[in-house]
N, C-alpha and C. Protein backbone atom coordinates (compact mmCIF):
# COMPACT_ATOMS: atom_id res chain seq x y z
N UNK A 1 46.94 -74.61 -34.20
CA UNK A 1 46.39 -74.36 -32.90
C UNK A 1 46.86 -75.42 -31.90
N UNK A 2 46.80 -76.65 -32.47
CA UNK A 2 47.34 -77.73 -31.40
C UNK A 2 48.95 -77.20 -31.34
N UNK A 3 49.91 -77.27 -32.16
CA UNK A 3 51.11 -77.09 -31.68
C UNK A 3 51.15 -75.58 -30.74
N UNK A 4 50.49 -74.69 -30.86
CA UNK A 4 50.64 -73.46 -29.90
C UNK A 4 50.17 -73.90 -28.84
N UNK A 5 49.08 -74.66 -28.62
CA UNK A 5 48.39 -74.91 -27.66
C UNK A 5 49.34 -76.05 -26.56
N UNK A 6 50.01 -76.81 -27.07
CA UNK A 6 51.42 -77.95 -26.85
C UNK A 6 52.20 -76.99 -26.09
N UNK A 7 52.98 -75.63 -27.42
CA UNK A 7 54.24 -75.27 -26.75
C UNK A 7 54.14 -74.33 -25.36
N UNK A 8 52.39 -73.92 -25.57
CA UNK A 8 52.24 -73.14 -24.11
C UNK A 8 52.02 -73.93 -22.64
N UNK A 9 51.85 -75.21 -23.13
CA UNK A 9 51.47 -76.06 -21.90
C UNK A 9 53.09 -76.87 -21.47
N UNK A 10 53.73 -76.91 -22.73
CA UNK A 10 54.50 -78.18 -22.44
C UNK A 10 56.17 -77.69 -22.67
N UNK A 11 56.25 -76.25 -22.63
CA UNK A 11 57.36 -75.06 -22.99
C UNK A 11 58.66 -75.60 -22.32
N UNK A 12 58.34 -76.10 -21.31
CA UNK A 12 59.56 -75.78 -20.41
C UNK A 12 60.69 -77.75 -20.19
N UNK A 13 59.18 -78.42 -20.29
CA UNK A 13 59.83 -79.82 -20.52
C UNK A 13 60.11 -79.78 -21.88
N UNK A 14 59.80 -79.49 -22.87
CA UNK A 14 60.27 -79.67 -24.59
C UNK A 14 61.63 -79.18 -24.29
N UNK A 15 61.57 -77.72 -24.35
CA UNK A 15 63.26 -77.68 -24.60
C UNK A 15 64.11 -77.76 -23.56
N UNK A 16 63.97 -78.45 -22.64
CA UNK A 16 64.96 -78.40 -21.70
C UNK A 16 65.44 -79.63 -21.55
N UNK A 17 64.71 -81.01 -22.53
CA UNK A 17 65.25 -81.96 -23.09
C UNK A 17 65.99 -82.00 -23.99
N UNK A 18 66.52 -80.82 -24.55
CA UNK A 18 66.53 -80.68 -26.10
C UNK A 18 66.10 -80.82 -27.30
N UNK A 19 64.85 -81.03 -26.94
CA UNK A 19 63.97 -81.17 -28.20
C UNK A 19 64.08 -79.99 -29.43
N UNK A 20 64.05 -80.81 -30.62
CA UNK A 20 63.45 -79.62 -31.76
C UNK A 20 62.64 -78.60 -31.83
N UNK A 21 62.89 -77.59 -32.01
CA UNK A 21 61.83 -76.60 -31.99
C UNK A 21 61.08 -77.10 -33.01
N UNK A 22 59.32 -76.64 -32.76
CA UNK A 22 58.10 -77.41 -33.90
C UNK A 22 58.24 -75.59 -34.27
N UNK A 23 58.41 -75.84 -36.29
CA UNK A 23 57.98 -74.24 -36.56
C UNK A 23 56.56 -74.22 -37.06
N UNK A 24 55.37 -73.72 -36.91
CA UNK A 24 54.25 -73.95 -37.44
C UNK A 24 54.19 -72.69 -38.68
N UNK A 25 53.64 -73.45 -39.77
CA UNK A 25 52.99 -72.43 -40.98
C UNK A 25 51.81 -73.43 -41.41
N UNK A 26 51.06 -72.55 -41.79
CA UNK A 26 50.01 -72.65 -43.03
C UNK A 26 49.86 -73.01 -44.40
N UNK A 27 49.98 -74.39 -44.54
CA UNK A 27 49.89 -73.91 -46.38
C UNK A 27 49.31 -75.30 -46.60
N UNK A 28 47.80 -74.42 -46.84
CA UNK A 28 46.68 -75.24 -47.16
C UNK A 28 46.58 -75.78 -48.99
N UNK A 29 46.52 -76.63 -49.10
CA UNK A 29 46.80 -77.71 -50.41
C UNK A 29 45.73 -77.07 -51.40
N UNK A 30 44.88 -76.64 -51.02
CA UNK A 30 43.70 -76.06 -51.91
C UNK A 30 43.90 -74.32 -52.46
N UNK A 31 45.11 -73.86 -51.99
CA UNK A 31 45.85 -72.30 -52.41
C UNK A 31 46.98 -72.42 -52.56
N UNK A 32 47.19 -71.39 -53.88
CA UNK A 32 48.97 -71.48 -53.80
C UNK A 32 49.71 -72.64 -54.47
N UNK A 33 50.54 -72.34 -54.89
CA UNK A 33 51.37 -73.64 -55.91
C UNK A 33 52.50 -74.16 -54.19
N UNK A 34 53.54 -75.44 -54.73
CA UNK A 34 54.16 -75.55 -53.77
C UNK A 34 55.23 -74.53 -53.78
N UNK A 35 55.58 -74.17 -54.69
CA UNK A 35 56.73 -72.81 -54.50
C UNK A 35 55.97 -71.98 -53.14
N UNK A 36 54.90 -71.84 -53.19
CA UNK A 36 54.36 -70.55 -52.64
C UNK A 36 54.45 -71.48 -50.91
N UNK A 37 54.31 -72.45 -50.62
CA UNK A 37 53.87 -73.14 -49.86
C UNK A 37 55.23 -73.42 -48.97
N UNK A 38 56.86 -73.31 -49.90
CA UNK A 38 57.68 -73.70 -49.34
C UNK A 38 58.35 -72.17 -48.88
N UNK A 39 58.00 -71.30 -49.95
CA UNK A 39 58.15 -69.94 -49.37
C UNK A 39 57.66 -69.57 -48.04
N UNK A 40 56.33 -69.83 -47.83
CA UNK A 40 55.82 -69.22 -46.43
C UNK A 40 56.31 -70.61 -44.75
N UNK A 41 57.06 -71.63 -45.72
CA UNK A 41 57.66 -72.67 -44.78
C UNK A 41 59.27 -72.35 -44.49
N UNK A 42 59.52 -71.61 -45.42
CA UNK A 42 60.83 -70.53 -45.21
C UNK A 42 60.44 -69.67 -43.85
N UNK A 43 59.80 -68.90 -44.72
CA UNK A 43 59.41 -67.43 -43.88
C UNK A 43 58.95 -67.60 -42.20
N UNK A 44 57.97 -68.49 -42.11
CA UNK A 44 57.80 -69.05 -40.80
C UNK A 44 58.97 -69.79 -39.57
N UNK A 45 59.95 -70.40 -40.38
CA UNK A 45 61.01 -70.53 -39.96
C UNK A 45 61.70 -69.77 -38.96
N UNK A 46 62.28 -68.54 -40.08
CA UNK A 46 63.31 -67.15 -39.86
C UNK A 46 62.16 -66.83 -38.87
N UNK A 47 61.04 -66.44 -39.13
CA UNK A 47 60.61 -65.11 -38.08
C UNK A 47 60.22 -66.44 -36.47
N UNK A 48 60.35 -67.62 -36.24
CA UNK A 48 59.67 -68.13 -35.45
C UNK A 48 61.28 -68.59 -34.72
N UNK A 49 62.37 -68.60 -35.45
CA UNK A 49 63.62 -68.83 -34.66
C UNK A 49 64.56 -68.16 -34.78
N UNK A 50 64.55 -66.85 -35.40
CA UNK A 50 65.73 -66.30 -35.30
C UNK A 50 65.96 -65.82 -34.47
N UNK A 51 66.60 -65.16 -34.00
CA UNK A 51 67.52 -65.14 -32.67
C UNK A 51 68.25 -63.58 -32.89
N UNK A 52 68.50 -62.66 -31.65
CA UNK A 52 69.66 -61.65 -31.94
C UNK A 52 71.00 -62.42 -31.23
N UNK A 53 71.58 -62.08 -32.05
CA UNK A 53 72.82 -62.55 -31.41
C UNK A 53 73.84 -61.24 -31.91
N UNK A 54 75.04 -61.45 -31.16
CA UNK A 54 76.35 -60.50 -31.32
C UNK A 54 76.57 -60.35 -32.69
N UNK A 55 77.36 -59.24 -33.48
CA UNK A 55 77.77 -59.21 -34.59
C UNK A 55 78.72 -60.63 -35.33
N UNK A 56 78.82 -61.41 -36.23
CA UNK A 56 79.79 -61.69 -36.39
C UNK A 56 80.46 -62.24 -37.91
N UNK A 57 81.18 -62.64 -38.28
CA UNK A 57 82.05 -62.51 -39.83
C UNK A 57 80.77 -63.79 -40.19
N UNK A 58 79.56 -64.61 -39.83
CA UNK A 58 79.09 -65.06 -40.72
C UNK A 58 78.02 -64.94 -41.79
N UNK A 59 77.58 -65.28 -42.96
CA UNK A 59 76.41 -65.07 -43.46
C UNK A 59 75.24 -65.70 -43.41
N UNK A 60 74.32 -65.31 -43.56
CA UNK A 60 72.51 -66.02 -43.85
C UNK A 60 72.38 -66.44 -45.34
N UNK A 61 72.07 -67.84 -45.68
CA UNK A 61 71.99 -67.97 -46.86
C UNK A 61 70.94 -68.34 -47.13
N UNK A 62 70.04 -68.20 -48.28
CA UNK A 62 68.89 -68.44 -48.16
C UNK A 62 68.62 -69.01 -49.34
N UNK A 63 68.61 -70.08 -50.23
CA UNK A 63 69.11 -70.20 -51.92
C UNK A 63 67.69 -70.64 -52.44
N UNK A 64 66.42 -70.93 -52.10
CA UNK A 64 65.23 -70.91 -52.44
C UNK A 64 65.04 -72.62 -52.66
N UNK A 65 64.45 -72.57 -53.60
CA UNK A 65 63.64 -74.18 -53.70
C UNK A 65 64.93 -74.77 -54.61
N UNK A 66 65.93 -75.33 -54.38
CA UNK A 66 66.95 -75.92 -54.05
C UNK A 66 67.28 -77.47 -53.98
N UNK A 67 68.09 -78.44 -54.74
CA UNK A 67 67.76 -79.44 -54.34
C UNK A 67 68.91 -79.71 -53.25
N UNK A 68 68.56 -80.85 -52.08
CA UNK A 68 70.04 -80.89 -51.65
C UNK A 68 71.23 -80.95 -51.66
N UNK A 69 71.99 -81.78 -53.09
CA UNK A 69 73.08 -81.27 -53.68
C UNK A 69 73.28 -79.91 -54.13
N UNK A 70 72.39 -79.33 -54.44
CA UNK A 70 72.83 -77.67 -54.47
C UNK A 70 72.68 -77.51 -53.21
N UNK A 71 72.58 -77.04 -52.29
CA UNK A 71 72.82 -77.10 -50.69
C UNK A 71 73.77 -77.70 -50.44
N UNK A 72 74.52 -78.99 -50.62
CA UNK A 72 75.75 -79.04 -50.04
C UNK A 72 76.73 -78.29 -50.98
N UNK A 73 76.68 -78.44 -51.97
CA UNK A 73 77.47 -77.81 -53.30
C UNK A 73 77.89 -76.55 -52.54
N UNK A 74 76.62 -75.56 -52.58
CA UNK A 74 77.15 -74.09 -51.81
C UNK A 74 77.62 -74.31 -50.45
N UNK A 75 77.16 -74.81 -49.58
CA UNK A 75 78.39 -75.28 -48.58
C UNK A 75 79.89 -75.63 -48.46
N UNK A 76 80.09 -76.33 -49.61
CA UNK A 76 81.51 -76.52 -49.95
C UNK A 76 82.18 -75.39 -50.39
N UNK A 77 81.49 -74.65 -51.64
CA UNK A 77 81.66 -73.32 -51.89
C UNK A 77 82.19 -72.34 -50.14
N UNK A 78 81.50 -72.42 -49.93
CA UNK A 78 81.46 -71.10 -48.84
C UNK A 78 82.75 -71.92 -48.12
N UNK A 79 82.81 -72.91 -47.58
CA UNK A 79 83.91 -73.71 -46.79
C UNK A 79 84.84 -73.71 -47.42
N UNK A 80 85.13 -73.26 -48.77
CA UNK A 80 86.32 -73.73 -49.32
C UNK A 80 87.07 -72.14 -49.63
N UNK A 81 86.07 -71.04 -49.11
CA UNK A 81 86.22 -69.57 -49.11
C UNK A 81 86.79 -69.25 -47.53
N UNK A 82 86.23 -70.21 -46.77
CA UNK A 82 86.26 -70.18 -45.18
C UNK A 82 85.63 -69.17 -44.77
N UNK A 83 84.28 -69.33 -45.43
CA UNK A 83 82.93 -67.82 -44.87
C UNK A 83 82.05 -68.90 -44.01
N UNK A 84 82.03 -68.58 -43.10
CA UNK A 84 81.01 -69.62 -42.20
C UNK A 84 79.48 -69.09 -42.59
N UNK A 85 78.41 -70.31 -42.30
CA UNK A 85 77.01 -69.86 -43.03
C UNK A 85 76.09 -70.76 -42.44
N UNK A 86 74.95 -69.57 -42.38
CA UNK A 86 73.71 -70.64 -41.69
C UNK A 86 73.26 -70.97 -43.08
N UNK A 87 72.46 -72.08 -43.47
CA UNK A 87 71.96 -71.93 -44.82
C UNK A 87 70.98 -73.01 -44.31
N UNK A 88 69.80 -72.20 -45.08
CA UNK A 88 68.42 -72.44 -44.65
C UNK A 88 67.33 -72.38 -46.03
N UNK A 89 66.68 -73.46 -46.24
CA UNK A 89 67.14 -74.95 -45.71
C UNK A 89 67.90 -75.63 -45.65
N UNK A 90 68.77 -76.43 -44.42
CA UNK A 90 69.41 -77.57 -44.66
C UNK A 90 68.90 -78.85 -44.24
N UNK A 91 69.11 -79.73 -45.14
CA UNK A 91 68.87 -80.94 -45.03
C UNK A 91 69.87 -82.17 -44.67
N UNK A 92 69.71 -83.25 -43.83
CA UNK A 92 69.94 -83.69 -43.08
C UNK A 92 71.23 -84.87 -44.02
């Protein structure tokens, strides 16, 4: 509620600094294993920033609970195919 309550007041100075988009989900510690917890921190993601954009030759990758070397691993993979890719999560 506070971050909705933020991005409706404060919409126009956040991103026009370039700030990060804040994605908000739910995942209360007392339900749900963390699989379930990083799933709906997925899901909140995609539906809170995806975007339409034009057709084009890249893919959506989505590889689940993942450690970051598997995340760059398939990156290299796909780069070394020359398939360009959003892949979500990435880590920093």
């Amino acid at each position: 509620m506070i971050i909705t309550e933020f991005k409706r007041e404060f919409a126009d100075l956040w991103i026009s600094t370039g700030n990060p988009e804040i994605v908000t989900v739910s995942t209360p510690s007392y339900a749900g294993s963390h699989m379930e917890g990083f799933h709906a921190a997925v899901k909140a993601a995609v539906e809170q920033l995806a975007r339409s954009e034009p057709k084009h030759q890249g893919i959506g990758l989505f590889p689940g609970f993942v450690s970051p070397a598997d995340i760059r691993y398939l990156k290299e993979i796909l780069d070394g195919f020359g398939i360009a890719a959003t892949i979500l999560p990435t880590f920093p």
